[in-house]
PDB file of N, CA and C in Angstrom:
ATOM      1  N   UNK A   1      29.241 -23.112  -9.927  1.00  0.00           N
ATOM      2  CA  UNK A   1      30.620 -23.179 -10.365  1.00  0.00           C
ATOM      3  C   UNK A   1      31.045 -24.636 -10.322  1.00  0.00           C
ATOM      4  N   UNK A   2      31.523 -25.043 -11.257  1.00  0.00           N
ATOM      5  CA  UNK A   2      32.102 -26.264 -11.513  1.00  0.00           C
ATOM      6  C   UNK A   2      33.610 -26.562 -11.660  1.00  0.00           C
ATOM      7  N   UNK A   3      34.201 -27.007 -11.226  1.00  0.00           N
ATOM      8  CA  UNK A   3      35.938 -27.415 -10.958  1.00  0.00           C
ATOM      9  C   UNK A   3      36.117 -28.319 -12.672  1.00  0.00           C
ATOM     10  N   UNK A   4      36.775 -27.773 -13.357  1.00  0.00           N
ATOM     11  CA  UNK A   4      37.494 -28.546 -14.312  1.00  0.00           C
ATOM     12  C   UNK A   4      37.512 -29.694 -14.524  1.00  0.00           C
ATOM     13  N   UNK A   5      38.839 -30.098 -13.477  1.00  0.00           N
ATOM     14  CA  UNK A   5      39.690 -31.218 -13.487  1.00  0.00           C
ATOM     15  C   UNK A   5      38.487 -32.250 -12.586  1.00  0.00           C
ATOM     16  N   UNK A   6      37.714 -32.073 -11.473  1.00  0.00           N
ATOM     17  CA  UNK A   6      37.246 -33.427 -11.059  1.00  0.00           C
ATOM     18  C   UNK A   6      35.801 -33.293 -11.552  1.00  0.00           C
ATOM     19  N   UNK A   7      35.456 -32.089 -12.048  1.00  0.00           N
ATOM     20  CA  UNK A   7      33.657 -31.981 -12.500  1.00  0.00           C
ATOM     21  C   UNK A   7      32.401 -31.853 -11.326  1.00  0.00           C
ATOM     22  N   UNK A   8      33.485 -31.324  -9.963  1.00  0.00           N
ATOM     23  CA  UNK A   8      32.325 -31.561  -9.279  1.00  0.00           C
ATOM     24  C   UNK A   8      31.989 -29.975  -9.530  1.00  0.00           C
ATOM     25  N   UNK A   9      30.747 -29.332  -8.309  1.00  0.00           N
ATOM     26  CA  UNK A   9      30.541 -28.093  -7.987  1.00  0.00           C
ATOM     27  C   UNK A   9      30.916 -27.768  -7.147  1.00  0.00           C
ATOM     28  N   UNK A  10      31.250 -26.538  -6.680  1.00  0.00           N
ATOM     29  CA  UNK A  10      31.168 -25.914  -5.538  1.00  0.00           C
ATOM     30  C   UNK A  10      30.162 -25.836  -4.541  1.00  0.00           C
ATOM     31  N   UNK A  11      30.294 -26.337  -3.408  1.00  0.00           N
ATOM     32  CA  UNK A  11      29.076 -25.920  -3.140  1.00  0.00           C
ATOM     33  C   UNK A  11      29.493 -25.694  -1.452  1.00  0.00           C
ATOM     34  N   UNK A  12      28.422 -25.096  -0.323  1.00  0.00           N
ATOM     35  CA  UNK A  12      28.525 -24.790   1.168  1.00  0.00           C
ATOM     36  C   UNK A  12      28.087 -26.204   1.960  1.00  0.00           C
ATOM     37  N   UNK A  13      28.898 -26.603   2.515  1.00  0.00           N
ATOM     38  CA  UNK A  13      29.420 -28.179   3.018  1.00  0.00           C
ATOM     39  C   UNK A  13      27.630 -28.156   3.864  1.00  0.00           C
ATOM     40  N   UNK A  14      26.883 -29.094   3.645  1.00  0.00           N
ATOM     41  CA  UNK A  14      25.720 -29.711   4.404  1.00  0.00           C
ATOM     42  C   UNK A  14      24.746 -28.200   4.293  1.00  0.00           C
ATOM     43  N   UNK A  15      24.822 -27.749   3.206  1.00  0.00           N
ATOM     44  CA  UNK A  15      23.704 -27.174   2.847  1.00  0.00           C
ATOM     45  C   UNK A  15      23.496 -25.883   4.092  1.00  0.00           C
ATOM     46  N   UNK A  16      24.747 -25.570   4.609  1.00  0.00           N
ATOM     47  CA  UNK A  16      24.214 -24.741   5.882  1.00  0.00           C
ATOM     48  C   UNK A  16      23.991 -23.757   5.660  1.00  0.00           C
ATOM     49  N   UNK A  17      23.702 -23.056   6.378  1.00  0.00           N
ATOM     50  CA  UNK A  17      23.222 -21.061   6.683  1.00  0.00           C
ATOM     51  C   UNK A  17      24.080 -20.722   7.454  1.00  0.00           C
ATOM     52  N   UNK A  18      24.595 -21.007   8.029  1.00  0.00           N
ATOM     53  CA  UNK A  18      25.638 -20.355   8.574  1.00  0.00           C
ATOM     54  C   UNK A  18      26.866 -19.664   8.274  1.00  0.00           C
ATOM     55  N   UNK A  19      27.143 -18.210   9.462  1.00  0.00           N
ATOM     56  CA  UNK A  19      28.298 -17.912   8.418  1.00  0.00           C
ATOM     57  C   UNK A  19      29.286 -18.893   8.844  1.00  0.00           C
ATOM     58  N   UNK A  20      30.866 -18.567   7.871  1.00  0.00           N
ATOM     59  CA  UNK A  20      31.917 -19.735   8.475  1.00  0.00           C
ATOM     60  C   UNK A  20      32.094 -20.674   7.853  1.00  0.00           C
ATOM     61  N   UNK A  21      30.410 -21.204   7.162  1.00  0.00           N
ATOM     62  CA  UNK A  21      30.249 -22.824   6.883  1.00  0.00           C
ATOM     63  C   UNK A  21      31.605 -22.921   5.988  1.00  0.00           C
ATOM     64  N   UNK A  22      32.358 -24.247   5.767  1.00  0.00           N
ATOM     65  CA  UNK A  22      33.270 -24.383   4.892  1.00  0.00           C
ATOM     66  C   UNK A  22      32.637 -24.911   3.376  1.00  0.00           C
ATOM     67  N   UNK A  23      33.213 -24.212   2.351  1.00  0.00           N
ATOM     68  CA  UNK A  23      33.211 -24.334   0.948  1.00  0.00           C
ATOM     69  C   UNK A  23      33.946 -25.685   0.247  1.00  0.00           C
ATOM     70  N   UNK A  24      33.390 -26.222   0.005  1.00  0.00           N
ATOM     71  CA  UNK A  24      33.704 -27.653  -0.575  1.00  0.00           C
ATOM     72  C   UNK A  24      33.535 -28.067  -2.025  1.00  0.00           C
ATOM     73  N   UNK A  25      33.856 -28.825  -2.247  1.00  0.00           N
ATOM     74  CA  UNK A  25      33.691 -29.427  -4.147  1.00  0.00           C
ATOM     75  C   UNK A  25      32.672 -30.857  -3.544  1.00  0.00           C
ATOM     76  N   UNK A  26      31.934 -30.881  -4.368  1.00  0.00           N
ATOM     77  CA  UNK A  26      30.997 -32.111  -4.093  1.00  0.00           C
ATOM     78  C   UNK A  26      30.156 -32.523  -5.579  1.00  0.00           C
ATOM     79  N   UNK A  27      29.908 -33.253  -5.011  1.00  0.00           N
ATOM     80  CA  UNK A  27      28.897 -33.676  -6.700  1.00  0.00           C
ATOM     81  C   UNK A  27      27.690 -33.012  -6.492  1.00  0.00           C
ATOM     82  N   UNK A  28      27.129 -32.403  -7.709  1.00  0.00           N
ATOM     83  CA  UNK A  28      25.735 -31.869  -7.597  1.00  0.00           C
ATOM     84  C   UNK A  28      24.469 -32.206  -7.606  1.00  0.00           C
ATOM     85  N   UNK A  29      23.503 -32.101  -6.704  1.00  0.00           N
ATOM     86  CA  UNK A  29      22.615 -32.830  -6.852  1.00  0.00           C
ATOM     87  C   UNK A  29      21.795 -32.541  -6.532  1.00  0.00           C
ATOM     88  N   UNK A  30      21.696 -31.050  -7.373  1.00  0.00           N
ATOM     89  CA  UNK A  30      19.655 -29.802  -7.412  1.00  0.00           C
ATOM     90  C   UNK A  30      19.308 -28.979  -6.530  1.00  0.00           C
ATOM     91  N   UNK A  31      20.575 -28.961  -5.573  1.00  0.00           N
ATOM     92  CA  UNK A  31      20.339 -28.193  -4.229  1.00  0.00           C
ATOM     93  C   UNK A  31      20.769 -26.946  -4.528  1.00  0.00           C
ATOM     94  N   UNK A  32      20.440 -25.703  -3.676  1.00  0.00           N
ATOM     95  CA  UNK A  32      20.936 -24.380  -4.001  1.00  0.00           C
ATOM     96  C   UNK A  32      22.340 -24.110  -3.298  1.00  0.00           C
ATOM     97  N   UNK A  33      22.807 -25.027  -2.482  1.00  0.00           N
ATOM     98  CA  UNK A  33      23.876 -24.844  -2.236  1.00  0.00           C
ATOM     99  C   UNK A  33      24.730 -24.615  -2.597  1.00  0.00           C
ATOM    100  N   UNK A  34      24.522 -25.342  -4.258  1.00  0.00           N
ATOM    101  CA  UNK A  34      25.370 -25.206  -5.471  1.00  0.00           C
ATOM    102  C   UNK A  34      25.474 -24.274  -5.876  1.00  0.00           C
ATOM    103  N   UNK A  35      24.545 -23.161  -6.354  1.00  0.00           N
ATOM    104  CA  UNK A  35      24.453 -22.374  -6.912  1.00  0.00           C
ATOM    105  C   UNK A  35      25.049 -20.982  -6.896  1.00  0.00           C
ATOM    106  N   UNK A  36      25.683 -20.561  -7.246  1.00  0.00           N
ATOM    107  CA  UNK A  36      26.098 -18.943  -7.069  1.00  0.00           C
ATOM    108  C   UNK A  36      25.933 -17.823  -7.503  1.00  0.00           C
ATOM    109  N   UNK A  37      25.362 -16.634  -7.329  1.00  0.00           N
ATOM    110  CA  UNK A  37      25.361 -15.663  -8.406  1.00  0.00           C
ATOM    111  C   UNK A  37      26.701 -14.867  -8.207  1.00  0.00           C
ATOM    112  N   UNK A  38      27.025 -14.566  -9.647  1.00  0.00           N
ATOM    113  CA  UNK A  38      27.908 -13.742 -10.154  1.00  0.00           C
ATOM    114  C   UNK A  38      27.706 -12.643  -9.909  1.00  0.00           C
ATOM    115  N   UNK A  39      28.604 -11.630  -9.191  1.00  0.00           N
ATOM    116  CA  UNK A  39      28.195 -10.511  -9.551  1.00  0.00           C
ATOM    117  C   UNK A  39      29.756  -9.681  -9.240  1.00  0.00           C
ATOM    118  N   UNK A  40      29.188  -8.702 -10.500  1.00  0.00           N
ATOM    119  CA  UNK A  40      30.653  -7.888 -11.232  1.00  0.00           C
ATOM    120  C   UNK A  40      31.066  -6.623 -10.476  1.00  0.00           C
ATOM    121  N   UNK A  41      32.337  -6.832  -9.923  1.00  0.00           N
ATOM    122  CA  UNK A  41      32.691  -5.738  -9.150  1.00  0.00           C
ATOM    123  C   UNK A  41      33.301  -4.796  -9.920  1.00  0.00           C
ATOM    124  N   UNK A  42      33.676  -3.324  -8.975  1.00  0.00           N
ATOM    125  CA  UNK A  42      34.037  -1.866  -9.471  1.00  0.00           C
ATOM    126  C   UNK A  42      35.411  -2.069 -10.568  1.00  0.00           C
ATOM    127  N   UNK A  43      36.032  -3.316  -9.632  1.00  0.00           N
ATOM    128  CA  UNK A  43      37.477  -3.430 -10.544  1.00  0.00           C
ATOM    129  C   UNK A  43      37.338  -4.377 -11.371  1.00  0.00           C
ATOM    130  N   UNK A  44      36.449  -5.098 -11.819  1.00  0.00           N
ATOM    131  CA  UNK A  44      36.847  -6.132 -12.864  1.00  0.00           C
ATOM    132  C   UNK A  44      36.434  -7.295 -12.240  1.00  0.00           C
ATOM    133  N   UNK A  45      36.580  -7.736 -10.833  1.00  0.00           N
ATOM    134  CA  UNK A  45      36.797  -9.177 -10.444  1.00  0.00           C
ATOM    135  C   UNK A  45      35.433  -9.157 -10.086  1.00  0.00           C
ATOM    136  N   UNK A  46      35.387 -10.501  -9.652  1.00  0.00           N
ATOM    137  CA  UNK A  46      33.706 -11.122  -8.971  1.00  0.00           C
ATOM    138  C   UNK A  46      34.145 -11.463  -7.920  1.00  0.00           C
ATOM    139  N   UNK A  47      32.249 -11.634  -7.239  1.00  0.00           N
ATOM    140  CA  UNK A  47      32.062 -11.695  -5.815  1.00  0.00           C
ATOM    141  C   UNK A  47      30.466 -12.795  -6.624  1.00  0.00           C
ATOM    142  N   UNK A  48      30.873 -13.860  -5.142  1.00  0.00           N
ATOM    143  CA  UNK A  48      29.787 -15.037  -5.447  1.00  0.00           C
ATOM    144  C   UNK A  48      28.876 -15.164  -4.261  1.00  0.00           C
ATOM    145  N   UNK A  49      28.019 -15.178  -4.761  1.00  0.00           N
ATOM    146  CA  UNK A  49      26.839 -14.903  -3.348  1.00  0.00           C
ATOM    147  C   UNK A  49      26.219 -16.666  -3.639  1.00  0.00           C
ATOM    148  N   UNK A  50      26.062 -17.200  -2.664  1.00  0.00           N
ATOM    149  CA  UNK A  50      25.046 -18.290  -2.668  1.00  0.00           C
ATOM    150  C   UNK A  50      23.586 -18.311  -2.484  1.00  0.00           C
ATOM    151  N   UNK A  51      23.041 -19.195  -3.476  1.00  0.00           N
ATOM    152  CA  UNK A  51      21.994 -18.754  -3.430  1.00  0.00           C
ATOM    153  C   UNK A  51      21.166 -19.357  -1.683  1.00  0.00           C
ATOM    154  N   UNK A  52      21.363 -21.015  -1.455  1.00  0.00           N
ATOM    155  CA  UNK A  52      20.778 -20.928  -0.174  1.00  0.00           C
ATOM    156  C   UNK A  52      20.893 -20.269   0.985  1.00  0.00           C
ATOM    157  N   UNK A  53      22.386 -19.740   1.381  1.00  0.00           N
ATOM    158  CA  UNK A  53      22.202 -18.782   2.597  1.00  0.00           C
ATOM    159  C   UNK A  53      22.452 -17.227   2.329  1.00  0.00           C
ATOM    160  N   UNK A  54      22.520 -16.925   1.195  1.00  0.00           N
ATOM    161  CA  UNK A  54      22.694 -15.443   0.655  1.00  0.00           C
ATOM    162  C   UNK A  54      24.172 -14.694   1.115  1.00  0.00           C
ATOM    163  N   UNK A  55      24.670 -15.675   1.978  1.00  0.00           N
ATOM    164  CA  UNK A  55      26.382 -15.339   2.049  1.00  0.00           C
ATOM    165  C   UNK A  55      27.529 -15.777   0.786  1.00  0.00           C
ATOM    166  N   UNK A  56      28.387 -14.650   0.879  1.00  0.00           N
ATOM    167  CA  UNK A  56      29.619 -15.031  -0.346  1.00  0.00           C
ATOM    168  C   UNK A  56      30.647 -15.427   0.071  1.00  0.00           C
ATOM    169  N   UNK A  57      31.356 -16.227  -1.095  1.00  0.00           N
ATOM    170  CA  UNK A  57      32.596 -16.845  -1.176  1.00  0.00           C
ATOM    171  C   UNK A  57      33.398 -15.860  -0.259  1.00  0.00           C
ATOM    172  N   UNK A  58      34.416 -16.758   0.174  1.00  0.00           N
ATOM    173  CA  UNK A  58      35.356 -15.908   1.289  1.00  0.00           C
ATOM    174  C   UNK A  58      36.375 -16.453   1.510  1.00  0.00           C
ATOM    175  N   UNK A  59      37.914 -15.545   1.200  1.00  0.00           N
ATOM    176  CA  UNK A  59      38.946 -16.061   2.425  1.00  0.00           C
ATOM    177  C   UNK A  59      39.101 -16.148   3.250  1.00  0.00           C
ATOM    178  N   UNK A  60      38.810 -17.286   4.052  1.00  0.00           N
ATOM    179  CA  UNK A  60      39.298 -17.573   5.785  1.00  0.00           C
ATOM    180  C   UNK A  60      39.925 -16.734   6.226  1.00  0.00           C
ATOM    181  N   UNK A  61      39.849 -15.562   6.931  1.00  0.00           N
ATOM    182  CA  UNK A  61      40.473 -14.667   7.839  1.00  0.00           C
ATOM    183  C   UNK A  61      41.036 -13.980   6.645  1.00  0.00           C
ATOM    184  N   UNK A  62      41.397 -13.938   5.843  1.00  0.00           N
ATOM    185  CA  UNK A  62      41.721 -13.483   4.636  1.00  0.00           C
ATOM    186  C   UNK A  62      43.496 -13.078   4.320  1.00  0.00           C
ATOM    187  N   UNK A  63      43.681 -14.387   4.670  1.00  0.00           N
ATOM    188  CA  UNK A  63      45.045 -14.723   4.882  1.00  0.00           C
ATOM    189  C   UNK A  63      45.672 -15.283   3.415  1.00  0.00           C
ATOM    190  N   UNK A  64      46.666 -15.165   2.841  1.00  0.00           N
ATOM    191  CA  UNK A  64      47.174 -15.516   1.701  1.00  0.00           C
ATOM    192  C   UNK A  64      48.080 -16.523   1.663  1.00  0.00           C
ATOM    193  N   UNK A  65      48.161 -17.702   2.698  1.00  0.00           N
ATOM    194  CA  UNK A  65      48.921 -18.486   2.194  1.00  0.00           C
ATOM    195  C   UNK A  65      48.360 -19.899   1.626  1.00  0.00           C
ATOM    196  N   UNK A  66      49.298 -20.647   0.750  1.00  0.00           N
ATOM    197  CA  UNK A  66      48.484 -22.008   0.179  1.00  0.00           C
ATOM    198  C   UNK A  66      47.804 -22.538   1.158  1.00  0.00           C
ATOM    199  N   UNK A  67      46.338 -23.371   0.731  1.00  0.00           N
ATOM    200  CA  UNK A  67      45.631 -24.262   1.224  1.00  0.00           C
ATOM    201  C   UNK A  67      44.903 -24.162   1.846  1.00  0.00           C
ATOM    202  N   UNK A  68      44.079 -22.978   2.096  1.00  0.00           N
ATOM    203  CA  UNK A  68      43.411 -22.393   3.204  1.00  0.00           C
ATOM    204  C   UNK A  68      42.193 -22.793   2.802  1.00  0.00           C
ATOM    205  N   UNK A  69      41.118 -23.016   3.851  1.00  0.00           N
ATOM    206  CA  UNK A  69      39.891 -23.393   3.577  1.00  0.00           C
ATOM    207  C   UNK A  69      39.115 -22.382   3.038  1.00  0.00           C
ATOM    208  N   UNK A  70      38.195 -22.371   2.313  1.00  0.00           N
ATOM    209  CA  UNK A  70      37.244 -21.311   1.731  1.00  0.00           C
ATOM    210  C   UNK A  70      35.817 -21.331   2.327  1.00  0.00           C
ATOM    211  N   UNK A  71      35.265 -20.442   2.597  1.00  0.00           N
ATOM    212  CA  UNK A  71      34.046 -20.803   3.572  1.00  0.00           C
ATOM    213  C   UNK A  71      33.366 -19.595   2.971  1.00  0.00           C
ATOM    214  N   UNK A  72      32.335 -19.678   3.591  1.00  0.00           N
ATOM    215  CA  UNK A  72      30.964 -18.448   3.012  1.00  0.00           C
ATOM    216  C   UNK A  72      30.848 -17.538   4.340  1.00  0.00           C
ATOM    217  N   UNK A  73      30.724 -16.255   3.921  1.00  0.00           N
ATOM    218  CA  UNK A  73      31.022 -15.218   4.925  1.00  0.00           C
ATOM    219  C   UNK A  73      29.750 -13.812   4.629  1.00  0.00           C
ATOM    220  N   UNK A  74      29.708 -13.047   5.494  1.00  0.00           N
ATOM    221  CA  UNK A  74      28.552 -12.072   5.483  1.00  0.00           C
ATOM    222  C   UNK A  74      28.939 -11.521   4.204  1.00  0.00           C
ATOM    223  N   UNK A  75      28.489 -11.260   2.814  1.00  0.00           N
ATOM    224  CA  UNK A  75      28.841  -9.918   1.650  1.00  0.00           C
ATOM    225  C   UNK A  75      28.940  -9.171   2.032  1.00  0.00           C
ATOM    226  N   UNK A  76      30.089  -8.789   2.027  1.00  0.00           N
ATOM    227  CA  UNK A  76      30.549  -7.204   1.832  1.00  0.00           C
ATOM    228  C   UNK A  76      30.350  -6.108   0.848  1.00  0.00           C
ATOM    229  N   UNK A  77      30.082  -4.992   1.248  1.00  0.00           N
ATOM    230  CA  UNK A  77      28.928  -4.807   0.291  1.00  0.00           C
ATOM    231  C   UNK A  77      29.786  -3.832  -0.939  1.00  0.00           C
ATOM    232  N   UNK A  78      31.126  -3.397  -0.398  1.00  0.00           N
ATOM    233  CA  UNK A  78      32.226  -3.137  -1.095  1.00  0.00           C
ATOM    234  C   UNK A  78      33.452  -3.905  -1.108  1.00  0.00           C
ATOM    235  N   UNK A  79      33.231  -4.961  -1.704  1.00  0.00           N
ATOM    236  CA  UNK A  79      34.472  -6.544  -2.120  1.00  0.00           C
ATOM    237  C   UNK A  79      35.578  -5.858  -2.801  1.00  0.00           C
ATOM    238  N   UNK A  80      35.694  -4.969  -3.830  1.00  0.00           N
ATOM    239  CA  UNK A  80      36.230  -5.335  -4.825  1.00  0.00           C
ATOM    240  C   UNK A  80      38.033  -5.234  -3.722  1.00  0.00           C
ATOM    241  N   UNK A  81      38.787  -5.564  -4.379  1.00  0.00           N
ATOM    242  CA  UNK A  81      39.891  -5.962  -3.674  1.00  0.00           C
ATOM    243  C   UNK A  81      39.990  -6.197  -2.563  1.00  0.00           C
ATOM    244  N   UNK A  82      39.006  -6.893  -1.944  1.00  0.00           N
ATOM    245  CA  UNK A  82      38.790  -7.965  -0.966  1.00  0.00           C
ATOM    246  C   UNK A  82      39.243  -9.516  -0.935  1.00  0.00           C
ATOM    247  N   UNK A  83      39.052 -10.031   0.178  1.00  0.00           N
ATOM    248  CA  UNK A  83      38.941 -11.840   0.196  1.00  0.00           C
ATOM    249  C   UNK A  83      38.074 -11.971  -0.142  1.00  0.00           C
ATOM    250  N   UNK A  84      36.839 -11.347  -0.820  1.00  0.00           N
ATOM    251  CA  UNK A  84      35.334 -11.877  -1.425  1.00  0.00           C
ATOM    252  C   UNK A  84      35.697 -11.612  -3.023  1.00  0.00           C
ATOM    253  N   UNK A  85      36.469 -10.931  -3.342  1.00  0.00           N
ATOM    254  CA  UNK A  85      36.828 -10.455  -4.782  1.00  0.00           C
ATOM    255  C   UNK A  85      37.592 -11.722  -5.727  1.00  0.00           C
ATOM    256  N   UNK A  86      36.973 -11.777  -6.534  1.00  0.00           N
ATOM    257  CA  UNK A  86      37.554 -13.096  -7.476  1.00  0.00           C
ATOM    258  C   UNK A  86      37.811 -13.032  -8.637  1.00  0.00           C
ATOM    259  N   UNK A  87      38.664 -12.916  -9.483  1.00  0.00           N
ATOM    260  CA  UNK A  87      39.362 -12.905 -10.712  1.00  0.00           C
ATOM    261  C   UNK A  87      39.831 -14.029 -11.874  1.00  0.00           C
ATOM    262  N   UNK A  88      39.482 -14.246 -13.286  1.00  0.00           N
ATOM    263  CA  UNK A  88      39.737 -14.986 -13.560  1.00  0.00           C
ATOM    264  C   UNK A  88      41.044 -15.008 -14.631  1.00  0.00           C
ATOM    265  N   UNK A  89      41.880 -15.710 -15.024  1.00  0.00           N
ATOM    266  CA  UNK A  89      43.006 -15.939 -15.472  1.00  0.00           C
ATOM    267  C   UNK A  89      42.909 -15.900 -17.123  1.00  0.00           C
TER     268      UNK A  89
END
């Protein structure tokens, strides 16, 4: 996944395995950290699994207010209207 406006990727901050790790924008550079698979949930939205630690995108505690860090968390193996569930505009 790539950000628009600055062109970087998404990717899991220092390449970790861990759950927790925080989700960052960085420049890309061949690692799987970058990488995400798509995959299409019951309702419509997506859930992003990484490919180096096999954990998905996640809301921090899964709290809804601005600015919250995004980090990679165990898949849930039923997201769809979850903090792992992602929708596009």
């Amino acid at each position: 996944m790539k950000n628009e406006n600055s062109g970087k990727d998404i990717v899991v901050q220092s390449a970790s395995t861990t759950r927790g790790e925080k989700v960052i924008q960085y420049t890309q550079n061949g690692t799987t950290n970058g990488l995400w698979l798509p995959i299409h949930l019951s309702d419509g939205s997506w859930q992003f699994k990484n490919k180096n630690s096999g954990m998905c995108l996640d809301v921090t505690g899964a709290v809804s207010t601005n600015g919250v860090q995004l980090e990679q968390y165990t898949c849930k193996s039923s997201a769809a209207g979850t903090n792992q569930a992602f929708k596009t505009k």
